[in-house]
C-alpha atoms as a PDB file:
ATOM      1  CA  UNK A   1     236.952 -36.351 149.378  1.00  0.00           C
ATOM      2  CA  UNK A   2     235.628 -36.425 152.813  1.00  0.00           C
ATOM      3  CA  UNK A   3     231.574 -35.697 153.057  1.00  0.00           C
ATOM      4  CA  UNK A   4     232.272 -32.429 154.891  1.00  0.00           C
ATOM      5  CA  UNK A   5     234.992 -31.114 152.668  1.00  0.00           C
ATOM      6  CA  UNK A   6     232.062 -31.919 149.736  1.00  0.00           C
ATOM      7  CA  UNK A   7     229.487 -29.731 152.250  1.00  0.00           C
ATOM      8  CA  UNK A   8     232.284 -27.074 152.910  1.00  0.00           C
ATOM      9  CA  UNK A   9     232.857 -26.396 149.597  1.00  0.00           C
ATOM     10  CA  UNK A  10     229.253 -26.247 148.317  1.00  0.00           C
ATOM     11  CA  UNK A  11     228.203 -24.067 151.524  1.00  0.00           C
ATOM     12  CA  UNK A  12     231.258 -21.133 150.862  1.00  0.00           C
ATOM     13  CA  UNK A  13     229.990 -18.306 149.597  1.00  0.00           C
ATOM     14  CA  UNK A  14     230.868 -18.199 145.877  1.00  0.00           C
ATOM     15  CA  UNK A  15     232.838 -14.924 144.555  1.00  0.00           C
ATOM     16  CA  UNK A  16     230.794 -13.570 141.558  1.00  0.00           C
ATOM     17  CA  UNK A  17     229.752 -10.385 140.108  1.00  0.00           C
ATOM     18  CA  UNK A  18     227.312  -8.762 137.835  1.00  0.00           C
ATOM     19  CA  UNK A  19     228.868  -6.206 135.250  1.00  0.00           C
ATOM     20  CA  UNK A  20     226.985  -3.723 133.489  1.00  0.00           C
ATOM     21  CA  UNK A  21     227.627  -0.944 130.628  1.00  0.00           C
ATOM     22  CA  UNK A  22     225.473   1.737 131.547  1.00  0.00           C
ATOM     23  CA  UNK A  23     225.191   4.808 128.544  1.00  0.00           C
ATOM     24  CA  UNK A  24     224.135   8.207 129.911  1.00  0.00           C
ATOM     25  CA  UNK A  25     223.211  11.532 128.151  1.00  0.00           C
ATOM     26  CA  UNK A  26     222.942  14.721 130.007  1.00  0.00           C
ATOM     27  CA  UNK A  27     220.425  17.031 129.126  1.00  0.00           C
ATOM     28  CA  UNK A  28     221.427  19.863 126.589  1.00  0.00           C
ATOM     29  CA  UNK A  29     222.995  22.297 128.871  1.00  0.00           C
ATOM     30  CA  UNK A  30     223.315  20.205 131.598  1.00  0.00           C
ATOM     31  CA  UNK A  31     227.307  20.916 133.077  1.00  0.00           C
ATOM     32  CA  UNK A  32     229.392  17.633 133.058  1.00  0.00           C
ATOM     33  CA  UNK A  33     231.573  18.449 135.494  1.00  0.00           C
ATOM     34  CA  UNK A  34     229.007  18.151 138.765  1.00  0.00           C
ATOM     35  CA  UNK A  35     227.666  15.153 137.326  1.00  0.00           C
ATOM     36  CA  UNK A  36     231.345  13.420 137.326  1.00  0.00           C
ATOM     37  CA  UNK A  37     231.489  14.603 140.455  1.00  0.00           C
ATOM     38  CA  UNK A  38     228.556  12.700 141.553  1.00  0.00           C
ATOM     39  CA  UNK A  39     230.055   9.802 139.673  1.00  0.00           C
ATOM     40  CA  UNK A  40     232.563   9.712 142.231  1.00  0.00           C
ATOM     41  CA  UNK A  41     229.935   9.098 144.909  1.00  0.00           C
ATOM     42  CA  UNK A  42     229.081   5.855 143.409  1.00  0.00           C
ATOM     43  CA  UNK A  43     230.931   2.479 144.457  1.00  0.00           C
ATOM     44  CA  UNK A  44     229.621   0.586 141.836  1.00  0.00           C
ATOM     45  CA  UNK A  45     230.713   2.379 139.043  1.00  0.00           C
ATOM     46  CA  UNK A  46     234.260   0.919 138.257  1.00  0.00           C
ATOM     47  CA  UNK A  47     234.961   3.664 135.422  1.00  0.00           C
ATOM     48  CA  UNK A  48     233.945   6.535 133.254  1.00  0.00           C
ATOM     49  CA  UNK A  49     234.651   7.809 130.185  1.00  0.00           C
ATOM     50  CA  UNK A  50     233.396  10.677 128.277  1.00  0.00           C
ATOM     51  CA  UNK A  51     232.483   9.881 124.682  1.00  0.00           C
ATOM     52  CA  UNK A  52     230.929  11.609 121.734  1.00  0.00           C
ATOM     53  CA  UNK A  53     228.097  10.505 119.307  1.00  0.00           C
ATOM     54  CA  UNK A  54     224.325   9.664 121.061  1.00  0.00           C
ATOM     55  CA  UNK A  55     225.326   9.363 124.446  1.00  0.00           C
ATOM     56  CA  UNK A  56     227.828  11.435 126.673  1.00  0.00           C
ATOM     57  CA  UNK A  57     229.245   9.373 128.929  1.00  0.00           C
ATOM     58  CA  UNK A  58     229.678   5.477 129.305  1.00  0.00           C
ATOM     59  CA  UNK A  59     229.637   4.024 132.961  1.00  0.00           C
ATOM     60  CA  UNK A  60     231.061   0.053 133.712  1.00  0.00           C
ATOM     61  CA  UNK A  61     229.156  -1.184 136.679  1.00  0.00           C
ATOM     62  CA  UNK A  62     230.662  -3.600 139.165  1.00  0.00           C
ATOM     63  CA  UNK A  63     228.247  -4.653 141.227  1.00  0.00           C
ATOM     64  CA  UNK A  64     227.903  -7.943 143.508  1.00  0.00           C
ATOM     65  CA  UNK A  65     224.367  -9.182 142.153  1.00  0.00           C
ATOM     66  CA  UNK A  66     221.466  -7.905 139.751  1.00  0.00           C
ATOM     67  CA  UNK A  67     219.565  -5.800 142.490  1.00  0.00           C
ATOM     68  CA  UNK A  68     222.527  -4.133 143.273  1.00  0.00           C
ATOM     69  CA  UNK A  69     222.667  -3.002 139.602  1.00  0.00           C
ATOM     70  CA  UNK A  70     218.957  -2.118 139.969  1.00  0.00           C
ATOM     71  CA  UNK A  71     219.857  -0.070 142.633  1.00  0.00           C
ATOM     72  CA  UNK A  72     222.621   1.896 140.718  1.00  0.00           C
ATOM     73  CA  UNK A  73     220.578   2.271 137.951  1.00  0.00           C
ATOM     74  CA  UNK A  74     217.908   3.694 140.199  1.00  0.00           C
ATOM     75  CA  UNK A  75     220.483   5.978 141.712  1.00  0.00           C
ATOM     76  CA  UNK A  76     221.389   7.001 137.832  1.00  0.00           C
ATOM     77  CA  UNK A  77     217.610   7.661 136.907  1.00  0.00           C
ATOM     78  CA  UNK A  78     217.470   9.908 140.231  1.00  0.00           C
ATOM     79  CA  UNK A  79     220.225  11.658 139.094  1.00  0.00           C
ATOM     80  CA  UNK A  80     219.559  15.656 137.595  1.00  0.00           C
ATOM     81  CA  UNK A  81     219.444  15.799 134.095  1.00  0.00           C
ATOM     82  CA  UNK A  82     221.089  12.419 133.399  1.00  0.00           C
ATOM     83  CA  UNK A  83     219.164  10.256 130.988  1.00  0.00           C
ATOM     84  CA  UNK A  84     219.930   6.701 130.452  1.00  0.00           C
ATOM     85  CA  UNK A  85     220.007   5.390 127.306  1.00  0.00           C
ATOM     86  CA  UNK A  86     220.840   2.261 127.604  1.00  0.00           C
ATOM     87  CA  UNK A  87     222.374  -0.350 130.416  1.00  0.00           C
ATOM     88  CA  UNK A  88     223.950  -3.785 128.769  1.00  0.00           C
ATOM     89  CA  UNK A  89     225.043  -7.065 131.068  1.00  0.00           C
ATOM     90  CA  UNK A  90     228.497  -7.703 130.783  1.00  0.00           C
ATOM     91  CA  UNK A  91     228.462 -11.728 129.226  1.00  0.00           C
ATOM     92  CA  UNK A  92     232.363 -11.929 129.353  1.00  0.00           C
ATOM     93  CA  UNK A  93     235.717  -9.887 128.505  1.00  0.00           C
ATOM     94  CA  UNK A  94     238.192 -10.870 125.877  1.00  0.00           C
ATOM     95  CA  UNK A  95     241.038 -12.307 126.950  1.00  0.00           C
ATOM     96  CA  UNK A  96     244.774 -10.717 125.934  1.00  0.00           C
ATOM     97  CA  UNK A  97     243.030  -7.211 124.894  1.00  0.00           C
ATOM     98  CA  UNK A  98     244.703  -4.409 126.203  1.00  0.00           C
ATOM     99  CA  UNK A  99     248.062  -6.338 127.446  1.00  0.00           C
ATOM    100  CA  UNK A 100     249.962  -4.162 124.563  1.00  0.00           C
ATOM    101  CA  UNK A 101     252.523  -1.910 126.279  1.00  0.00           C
ATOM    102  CA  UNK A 102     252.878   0.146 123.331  1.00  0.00           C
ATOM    103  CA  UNK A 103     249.184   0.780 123.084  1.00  0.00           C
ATOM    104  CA  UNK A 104     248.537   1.887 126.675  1.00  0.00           C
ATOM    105  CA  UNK A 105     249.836   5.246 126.233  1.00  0.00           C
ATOM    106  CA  UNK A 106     248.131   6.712 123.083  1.00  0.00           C
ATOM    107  CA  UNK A 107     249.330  10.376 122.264  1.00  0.00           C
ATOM    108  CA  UNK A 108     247.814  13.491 122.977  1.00  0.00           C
ATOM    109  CA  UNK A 109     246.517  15.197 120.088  1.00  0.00           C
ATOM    110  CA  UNK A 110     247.985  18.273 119.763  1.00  0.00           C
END
């Protein structure tokens, strides 16, 4: 390999991301529908769902380095009546999970 092949390929920009699990709980009261709204707002926040237990909702961050995630989080904490309970880095996902055609579509409780 040539010495500026080597140097091109160490200069290009390298394609990463930072991933985060962010777990939010509205104050009592609080309406969950403008605060999904507001979700939508968000570019960061690859998906949503609503859960039940502690928390109400929990958020997956996609974000393209750690002060971008600082900045969502900031963005979360500035948010009415959302509280966050907890945000978790992303290490790595689990290959072949969720590749189940039959599982995709649970049913609808009735």
């Amino acid at each position: 390999m040539s010495a500026r092949r080597a140097y091109a390929l160490l200069a290009a920009p390298v394609e990463s991301t930072v991933e985060a699990i962010c777990r939010i709980r509205l104050a009592p009261g609080q309406p969950s529908e403008p605060f999904e709204r507001w979700l939508a707002s968000v570019p960061a926040i690859s998906s949503a769902v609503c859960v039940t237990g502690d928390v109400d909702y929990e958020l997956r961050l996609c974000c393209h380095d750690f002060t971008e995630v600082s900045d969502v989080i900031a963005r979360l904490r500035g948010c009415g009546g959302a509280e966050i309970v907890s945000t978790s880095l992303v290490l790595r996902e689990i290959a072949g999970l969720g590749e189940k055609p039959e599982l995709r579509r649970l049913p609808r409780p009735r």
